[in-house]
C-alpha atoms as a PDB file:
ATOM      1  CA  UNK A   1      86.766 -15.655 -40.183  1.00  0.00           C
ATOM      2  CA  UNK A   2      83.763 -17.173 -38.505  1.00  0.00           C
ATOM      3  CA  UNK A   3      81.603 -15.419 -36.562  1.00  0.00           C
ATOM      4  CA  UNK A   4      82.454 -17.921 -33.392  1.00  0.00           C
ATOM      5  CA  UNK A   5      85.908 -16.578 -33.378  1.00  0.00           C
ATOM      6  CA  UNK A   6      84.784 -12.966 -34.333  1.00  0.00           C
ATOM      7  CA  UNK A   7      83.012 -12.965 -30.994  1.00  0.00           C
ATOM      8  CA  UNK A   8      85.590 -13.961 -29.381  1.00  0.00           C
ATOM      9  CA  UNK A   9      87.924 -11.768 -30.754  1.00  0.00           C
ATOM     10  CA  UNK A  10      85.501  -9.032 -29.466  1.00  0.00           C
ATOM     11  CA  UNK A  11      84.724 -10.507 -26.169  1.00  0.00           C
ATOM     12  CA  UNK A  12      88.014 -10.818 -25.208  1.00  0.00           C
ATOM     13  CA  UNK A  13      88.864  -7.035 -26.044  1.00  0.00           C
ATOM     14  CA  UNK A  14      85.985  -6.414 -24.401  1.00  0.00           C
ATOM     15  CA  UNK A  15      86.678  -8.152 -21.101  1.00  0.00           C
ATOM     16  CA  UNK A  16      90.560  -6.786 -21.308  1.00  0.00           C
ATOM     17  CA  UNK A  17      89.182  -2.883 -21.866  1.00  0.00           C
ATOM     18  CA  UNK A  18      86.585  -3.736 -18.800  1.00  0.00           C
ATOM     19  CA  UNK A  19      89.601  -5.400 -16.568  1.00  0.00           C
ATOM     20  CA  UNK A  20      92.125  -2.522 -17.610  1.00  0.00           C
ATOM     21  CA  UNK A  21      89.593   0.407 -16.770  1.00  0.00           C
ATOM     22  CA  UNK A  22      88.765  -1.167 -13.688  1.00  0.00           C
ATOM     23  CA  UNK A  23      92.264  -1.170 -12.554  1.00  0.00           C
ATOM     24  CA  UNK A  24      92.701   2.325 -13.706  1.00  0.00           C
ATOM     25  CA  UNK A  25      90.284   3.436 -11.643  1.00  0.00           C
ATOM     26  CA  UNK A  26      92.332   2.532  -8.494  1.00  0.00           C
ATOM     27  CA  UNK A  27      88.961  -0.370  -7.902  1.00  0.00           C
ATOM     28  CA  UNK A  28      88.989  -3.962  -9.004  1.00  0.00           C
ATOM     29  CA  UNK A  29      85.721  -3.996  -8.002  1.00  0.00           C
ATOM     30  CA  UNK A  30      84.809  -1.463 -10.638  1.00  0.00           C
ATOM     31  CA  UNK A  31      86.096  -3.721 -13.664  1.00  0.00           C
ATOM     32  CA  UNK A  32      83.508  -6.038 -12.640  1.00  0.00           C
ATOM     33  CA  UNK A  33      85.361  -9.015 -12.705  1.00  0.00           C
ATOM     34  CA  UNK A  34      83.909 -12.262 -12.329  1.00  0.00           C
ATOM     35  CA  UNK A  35      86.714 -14.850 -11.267  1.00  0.00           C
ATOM     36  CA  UNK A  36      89.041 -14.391  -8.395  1.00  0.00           C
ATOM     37  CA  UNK A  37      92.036 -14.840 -10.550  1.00  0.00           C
ATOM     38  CA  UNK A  38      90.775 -11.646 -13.012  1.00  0.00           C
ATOM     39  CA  UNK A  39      90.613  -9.466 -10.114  1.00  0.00           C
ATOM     40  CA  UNK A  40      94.226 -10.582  -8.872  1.00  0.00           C
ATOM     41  CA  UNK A  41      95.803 -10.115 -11.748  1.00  0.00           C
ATOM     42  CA  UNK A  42      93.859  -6.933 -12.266  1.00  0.00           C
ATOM     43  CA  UNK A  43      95.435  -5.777  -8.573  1.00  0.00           C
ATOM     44  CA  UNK A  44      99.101  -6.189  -9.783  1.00  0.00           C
ATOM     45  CA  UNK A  45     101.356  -2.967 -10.568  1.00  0.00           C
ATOM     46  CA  UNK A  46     101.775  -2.719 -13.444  1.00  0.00           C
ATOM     47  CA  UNK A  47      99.167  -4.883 -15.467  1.00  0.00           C
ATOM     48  CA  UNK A  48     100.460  -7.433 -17.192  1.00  0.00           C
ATOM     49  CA  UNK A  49      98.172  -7.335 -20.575  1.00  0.00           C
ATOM     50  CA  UNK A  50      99.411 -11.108 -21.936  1.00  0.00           C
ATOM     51  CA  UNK A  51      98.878 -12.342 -18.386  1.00  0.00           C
ATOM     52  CA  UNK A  52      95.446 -10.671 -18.483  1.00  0.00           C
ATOM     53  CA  UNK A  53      94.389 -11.747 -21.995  1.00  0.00           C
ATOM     54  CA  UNK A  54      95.665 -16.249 -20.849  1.00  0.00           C
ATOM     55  CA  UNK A  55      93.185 -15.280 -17.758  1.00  0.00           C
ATOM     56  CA  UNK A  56      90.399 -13.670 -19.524  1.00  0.00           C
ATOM     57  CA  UNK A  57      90.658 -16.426 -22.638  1.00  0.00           C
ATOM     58  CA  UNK A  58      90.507 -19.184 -20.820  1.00  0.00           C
ATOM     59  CA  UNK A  59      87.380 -17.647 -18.204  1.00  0.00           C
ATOM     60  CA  UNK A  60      85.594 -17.063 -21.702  1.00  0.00           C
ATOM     61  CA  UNK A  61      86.349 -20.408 -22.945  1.00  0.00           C
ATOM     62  CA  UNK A  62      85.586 -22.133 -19.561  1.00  0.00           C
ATOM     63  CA  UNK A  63      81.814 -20.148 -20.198  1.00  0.00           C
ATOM     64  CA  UNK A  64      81.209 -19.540 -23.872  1.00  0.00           C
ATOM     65  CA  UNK A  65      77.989 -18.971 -22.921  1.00  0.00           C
ATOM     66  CA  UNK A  66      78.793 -15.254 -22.070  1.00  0.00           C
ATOM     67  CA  UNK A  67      79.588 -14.932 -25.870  1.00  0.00           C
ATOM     68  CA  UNK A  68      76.074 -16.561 -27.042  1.00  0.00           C
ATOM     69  CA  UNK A  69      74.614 -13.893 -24.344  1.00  0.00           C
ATOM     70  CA  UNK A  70      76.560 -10.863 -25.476  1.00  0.00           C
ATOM     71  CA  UNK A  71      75.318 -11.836 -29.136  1.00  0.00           C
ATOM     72  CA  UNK A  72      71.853 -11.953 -28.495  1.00  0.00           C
ATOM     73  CA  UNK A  73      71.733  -8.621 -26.721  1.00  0.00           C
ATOM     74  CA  UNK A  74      73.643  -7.525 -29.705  1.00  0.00           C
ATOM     75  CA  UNK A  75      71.051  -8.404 -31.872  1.00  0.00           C
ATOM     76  CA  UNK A  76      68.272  -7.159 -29.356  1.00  0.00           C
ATOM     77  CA  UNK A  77      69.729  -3.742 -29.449  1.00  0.00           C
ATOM     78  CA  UNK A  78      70.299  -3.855 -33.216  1.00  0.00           C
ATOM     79  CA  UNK A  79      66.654  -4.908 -33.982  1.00  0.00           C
ATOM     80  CA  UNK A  80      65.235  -2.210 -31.736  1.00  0.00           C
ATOM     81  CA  UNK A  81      67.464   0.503 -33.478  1.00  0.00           C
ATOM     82  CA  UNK A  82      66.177  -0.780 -36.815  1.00  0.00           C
ATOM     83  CA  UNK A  83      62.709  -0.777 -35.662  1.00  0.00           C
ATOM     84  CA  UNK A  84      63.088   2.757 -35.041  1.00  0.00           C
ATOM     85  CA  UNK A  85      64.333   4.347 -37.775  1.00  0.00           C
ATOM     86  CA  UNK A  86      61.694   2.245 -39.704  1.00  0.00           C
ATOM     87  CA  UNK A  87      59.151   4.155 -37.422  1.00  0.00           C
ATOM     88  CA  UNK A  88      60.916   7.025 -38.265  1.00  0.00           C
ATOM     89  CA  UNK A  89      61.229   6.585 -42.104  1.00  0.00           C
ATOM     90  CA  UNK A  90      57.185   5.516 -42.565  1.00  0.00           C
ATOM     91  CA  UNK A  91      56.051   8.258 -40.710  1.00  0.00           C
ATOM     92  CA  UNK A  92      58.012  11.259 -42.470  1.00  0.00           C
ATOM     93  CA  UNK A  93      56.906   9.037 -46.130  1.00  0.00           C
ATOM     94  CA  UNK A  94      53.426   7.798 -45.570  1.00  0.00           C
ATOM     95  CA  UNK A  95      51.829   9.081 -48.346  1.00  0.00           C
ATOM     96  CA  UNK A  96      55.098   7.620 -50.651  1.00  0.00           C
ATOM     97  CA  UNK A  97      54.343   4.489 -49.252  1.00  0.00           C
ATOM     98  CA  UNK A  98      51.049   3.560 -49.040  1.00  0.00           C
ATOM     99  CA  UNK A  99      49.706   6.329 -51.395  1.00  0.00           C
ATOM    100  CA  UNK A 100      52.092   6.595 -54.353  1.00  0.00           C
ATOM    101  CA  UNK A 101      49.964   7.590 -57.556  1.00  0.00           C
ATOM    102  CA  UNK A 102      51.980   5.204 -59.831  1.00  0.00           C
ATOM    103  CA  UNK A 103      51.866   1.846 -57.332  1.00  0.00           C
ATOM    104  CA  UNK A 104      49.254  -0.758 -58.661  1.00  0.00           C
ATOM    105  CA  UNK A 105      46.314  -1.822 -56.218  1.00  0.00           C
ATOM    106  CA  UNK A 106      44.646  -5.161 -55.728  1.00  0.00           C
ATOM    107  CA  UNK A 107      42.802  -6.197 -53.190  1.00  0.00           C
ATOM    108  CA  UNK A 108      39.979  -3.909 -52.041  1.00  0.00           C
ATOM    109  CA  UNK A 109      41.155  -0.225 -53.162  1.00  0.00           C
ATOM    110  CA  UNK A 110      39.623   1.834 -50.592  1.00  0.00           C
ATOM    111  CA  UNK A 111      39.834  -0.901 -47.745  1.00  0.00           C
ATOM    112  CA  UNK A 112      41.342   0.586 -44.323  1.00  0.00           C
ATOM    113  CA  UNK A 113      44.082  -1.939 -43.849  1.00  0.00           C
ATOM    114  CA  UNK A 114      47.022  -1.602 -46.242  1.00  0.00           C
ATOM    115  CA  UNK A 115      50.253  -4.104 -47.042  1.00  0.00           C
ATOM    116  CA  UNK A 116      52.476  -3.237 -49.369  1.00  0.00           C
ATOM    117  CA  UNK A 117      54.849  -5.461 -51.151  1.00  0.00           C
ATOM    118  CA  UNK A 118      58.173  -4.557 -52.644  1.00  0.00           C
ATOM    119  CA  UNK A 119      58.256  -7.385 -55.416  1.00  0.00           C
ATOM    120  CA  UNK A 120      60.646  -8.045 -58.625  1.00  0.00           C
ATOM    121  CA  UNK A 121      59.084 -10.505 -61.525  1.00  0.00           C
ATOM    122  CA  UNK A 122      61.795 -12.283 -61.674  1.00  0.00           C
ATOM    123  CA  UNK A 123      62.179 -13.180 -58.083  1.00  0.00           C
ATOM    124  CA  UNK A 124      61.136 -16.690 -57.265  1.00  0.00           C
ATOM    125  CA  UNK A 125      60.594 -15.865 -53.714  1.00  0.00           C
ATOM    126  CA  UNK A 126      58.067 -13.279 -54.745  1.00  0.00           C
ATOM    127  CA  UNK A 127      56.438 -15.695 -57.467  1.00  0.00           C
ATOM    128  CA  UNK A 128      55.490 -18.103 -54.629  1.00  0.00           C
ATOM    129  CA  UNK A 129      54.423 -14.851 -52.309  1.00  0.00           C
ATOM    130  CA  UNK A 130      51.605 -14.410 -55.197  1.00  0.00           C
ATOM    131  CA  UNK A 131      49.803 -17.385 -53.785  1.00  0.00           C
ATOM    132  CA  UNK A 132      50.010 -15.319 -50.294  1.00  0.00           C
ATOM    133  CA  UNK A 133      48.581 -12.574 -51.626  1.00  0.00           C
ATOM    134  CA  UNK A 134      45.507 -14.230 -53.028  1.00  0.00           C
ATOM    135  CA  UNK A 135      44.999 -15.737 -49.929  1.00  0.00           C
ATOM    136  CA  UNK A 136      45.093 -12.741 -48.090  1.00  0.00           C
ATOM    137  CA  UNK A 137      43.121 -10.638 -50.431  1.00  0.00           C
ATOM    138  CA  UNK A 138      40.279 -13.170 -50.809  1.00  0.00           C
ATOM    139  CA  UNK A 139      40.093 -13.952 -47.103  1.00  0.00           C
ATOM    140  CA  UNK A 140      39.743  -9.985 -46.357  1.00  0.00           C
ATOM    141  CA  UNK A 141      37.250  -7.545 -48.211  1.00  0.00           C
ATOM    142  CA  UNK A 142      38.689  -4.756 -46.199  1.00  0.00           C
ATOM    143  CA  UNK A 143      42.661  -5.383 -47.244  1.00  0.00           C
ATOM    144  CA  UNK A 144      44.161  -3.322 -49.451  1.00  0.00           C
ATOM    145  CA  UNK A 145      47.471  -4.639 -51.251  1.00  0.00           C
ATOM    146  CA  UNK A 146      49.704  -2.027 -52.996  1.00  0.00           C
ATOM    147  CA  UNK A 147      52.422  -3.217 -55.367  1.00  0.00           C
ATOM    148  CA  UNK A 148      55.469  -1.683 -55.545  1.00  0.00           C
ATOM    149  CA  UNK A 149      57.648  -1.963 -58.462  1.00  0.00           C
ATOM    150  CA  UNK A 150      61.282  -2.899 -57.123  1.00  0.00           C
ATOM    151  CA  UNK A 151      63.052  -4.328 -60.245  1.00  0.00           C
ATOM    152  CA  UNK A 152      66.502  -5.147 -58.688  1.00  0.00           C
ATOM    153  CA  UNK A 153      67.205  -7.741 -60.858  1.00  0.00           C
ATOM    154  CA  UNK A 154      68.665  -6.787 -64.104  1.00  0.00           C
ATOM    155  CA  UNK A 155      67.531  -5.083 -66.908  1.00  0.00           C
ATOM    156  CA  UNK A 156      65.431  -7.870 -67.551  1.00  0.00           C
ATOM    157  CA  UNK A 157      63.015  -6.898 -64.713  1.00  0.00           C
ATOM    158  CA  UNK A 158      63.293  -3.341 -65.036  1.00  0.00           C
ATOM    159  CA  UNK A 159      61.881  -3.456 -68.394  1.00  0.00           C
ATOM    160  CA  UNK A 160      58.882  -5.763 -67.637  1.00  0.00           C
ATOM    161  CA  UNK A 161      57.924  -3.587 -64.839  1.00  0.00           C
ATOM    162  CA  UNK A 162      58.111  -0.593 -67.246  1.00  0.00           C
ATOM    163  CA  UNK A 163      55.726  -2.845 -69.332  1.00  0.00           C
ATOM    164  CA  UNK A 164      53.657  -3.587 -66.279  1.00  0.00           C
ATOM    165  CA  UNK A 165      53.927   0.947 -65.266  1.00  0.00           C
ATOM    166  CA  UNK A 166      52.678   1.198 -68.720  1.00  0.00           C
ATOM    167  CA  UNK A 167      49.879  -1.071 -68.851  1.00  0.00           C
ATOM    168  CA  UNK A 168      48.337   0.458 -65.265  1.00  0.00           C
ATOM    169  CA  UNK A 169      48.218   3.586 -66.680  1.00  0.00           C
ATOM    170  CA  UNK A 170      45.963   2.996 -69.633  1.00  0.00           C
ATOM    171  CA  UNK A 171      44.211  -0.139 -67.964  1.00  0.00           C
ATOM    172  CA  UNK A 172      44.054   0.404 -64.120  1.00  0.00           C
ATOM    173  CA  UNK A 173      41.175  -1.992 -64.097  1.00  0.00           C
ATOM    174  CA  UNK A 174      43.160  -4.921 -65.396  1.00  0.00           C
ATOM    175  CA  UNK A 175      46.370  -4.170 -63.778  1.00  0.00           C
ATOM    176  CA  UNK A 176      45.835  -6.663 -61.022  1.00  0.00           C
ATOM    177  CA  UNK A 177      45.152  -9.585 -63.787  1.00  0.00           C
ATOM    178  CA  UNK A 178      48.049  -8.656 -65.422  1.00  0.00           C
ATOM    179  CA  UNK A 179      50.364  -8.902 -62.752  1.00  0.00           C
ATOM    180  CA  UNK A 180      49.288 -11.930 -61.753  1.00  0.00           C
ATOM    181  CA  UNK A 181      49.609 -13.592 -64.947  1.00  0.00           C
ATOM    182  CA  UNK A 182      53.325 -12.133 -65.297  1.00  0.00           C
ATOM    183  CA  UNK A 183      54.628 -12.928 -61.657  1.00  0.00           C
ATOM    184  CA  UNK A 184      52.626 -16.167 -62.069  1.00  0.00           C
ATOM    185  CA  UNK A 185      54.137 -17.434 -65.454  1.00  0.00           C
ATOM    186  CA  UNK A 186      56.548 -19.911 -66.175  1.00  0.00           C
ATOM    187  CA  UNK A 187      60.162 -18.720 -67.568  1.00  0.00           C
ATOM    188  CA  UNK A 188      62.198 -15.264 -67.013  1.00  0.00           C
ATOM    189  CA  UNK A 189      59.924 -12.457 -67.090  1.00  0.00           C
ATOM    190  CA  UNK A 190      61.072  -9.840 -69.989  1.00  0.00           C
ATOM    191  CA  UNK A 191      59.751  -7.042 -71.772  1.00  0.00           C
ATOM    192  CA  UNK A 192      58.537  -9.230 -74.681  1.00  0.00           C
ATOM    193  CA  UNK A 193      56.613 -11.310 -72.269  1.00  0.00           C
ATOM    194  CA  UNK A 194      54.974  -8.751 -70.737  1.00  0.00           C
ATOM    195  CA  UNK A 195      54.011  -6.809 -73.760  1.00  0.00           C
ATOM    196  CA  UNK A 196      52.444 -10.141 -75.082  1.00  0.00           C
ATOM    197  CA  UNK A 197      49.923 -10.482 -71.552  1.00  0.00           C
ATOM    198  CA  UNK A 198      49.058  -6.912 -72.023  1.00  0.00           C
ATOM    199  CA  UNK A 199      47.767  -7.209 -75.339  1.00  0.00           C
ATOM    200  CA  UNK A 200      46.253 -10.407 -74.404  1.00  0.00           C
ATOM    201  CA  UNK A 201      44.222  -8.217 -72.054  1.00  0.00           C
ATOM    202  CA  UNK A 202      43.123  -5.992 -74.434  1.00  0.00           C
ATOM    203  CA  UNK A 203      45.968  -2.980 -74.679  1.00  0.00           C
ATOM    204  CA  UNK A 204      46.591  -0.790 -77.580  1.00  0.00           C
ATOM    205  CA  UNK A 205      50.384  -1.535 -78.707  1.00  0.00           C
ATOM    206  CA  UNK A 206      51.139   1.292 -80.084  1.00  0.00           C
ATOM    207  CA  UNK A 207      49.705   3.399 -77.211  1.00  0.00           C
ATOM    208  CA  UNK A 208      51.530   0.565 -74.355  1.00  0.00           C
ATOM    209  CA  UNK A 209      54.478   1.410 -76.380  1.00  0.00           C
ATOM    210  CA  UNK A 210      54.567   5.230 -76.390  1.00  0.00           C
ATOM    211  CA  UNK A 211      53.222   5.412 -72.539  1.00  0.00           C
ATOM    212  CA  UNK A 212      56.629   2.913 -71.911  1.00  0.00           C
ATOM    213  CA  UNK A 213      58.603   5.979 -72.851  1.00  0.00           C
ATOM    214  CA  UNK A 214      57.062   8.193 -69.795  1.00  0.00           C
ATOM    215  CA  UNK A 215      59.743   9.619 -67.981  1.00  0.00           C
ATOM    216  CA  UNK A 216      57.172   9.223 -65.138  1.00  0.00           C
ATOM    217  CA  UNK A 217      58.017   5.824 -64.836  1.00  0.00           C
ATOM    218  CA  UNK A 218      62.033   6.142 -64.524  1.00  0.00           C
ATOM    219  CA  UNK A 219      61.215   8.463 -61.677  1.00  0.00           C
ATOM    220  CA  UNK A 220      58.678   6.486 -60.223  1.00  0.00           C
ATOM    221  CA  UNK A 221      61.741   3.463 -60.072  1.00  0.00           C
ATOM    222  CA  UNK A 222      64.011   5.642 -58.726  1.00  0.00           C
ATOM    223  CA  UNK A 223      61.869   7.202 -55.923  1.00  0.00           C
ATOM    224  CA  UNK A 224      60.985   3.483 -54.726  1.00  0.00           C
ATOM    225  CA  UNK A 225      64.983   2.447 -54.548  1.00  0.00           C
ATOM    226  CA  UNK A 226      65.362   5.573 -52.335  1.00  0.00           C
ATOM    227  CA  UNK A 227      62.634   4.965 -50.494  1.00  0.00           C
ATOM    228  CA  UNK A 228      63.453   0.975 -50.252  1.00  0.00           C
ATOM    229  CA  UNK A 229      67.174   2.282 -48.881  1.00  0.00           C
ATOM    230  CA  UNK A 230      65.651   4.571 -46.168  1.00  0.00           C
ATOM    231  CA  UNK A 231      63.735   1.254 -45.303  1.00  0.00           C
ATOM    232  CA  UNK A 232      66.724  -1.188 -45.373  1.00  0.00           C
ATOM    233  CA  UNK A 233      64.995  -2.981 -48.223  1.00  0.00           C
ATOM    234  CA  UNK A 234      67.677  -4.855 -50.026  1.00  0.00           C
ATOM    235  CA  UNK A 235      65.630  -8.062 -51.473  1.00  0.00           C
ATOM    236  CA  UNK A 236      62.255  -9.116 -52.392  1.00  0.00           C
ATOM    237  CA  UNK A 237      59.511  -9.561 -51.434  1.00  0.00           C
ATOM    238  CA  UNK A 238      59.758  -7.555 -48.655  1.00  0.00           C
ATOM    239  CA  UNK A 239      56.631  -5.511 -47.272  1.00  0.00           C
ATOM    240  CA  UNK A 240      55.211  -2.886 -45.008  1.00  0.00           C
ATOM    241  CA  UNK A 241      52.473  -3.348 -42.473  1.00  0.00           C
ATOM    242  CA  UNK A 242      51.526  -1.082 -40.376  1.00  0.00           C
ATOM    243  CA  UNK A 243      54.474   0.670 -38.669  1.00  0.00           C
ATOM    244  CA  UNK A 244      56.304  -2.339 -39.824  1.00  0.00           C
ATOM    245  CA  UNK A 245      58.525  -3.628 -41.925  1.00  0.00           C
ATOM    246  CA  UNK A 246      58.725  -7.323 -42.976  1.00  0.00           C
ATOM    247  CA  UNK A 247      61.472  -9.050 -45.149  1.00  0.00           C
ATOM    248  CA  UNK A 248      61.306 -12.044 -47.147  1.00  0.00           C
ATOM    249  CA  UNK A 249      58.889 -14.124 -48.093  1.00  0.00           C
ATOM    250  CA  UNK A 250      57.280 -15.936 -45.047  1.00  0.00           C
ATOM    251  CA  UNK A 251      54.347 -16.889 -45.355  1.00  0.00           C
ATOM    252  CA  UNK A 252      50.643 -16.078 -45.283  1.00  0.00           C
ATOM    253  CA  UNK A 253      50.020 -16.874 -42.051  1.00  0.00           C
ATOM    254  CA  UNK A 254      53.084 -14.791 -40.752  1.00  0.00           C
ATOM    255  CA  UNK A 255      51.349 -12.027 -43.195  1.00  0.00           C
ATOM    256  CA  UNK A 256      48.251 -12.244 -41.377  1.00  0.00           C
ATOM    257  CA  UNK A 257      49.284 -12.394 -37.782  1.00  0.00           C
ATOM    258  CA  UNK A 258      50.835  -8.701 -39.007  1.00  0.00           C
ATOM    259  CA  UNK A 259      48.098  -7.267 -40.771  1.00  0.00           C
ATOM    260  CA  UNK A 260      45.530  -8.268 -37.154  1.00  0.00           C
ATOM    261  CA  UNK A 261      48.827  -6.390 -35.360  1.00  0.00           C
ATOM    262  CA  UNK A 262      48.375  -3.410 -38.107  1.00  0.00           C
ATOM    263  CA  UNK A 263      44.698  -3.717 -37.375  1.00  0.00           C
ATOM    264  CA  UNK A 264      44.666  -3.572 -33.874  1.00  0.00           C
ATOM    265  CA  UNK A 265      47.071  -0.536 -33.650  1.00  0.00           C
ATOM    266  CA  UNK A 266      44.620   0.943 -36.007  1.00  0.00           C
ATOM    267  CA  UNK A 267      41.713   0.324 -33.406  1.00  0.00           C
ATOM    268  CA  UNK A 268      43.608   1.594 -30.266  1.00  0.00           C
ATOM    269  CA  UNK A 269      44.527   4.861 -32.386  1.00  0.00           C
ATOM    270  CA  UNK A 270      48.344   4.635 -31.475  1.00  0.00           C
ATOM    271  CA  UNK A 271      49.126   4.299 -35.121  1.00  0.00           C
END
């Protein structure tokens, strides 16, 4: 069913539970009614409900603009709701989000203005993000970017970000050139492939390998997909700025235009 005729499947049980109250109520001028003809057949003892859906179905019809209308405040009220329990989620998990001891860094590690980016390395969308993040990072000493591993898309990804887990841990310093080089490769990113950039960078494979078997890292993946459903995060990339939280991948100059909001909510102190 589309979502034209879902509307007005809803508007018109709307407009029937608005005409019927009003007439139960002993008032048509309580139902609200907006044509003459509603109101009549609203007045007549008893109501007529088949009558009153022909009226109301052809008033909504005649102005299918009241539909458009009662979507958008819909969504206005839906958005708002979101954007609070977002409020709601990063300040009870601050720390878990901008602070986590096992998310990788680049960027400027102790600048005051922090993004972070739920990414997969086998998402497309977040492969051409990389090219944001570069941007943003190079433009801005003071902008710290924190990776979060969010492998949602098959085992593939799971075990190159256990790869990529492993790697930060013995080589922090390098972490940020590795995951470039993985999210920025050609082909489907896999365990094999990332083992084979980490020893390009200088790891120890035997120690990469044992450090892969951390049960660290297992909970690390599980306390981001709780974290990620708290948020509403479903796909990647999707980020958090500030009090906010941003899905898909739009842009760097959408990016920045939220990290100067994040920055100026930082200056006024009402973050």
């Amino acid at each position: 069913m589309s979502k034209s005729v879902l509307w007005g499947a809803a508007g018109l049980a709307a407009a029937i539970g608005i005409v019927t109250i009003g007439y139960g109520a002993g008032s048509p001028n309580s139902a609200n009614a907006a044509e003459p003809e509603i109101a009549v057949a609203a007045a007549k003892s008893p109501v007529d409900r088949a009558e009153l859906e022909t009226i109301i179905r052809d008033y909504l019809v005649k102005n299918p603009e009241i539909l458009v209308e009662m979507q958008q405040a819909l969504e206005t009220k839906q958005q708002e709701e979101q954007r609070l329990a977002h409020l709601e989620v990063i300040k009870n998990a601050r720390d878990e989000i901008f602070n986590a001891s096992y998310d990788g860094i680049v960027g400027n590690p102790d600048g005051k203005t922090t993004i972070v980016e739920f990414y997969d390395y086998n998402c497309g969308y977040c492969k051409r993000a990389q090219q944001d993040m570069q941007a943003l990072t190079e433009a801005d000493p003071d902008l710290r970017f924190v990776l979060k591993e969010f492998p949602i898309l098959g085992p593939d990804s799971q075990k190159a970000s256990i790869v990529s887990m492993a790697f930060r841990t013995l080589m922090p310093e390098k972490h940020g050139e590795f995951h470039n080089l993985l999210i920025g490769g050609q082909g489907h990113a896999t365990e094999a492939s990332a083992i084979k950039i980490a020893l390009s960078l200088g790891a120890d494979e035997a120690a990469l390998r044992e450090e892969m078997k951390n049960p660290e890292i297992t909970q690390a993946f599980a306390k981001t997909y709780e974290l990620a459903n708290k948020l509403q995060i479903t796909g990647t990339p999707s980020y958090v700025v500030g009090n906010e939280v941003v899905f898909g991948a739009l842009g760097q100059d959408v990016l920045g235009e939220k990290i100067a909001e994040a920055k100026a909510c930082q200056a006024s102190a009402n973050c």
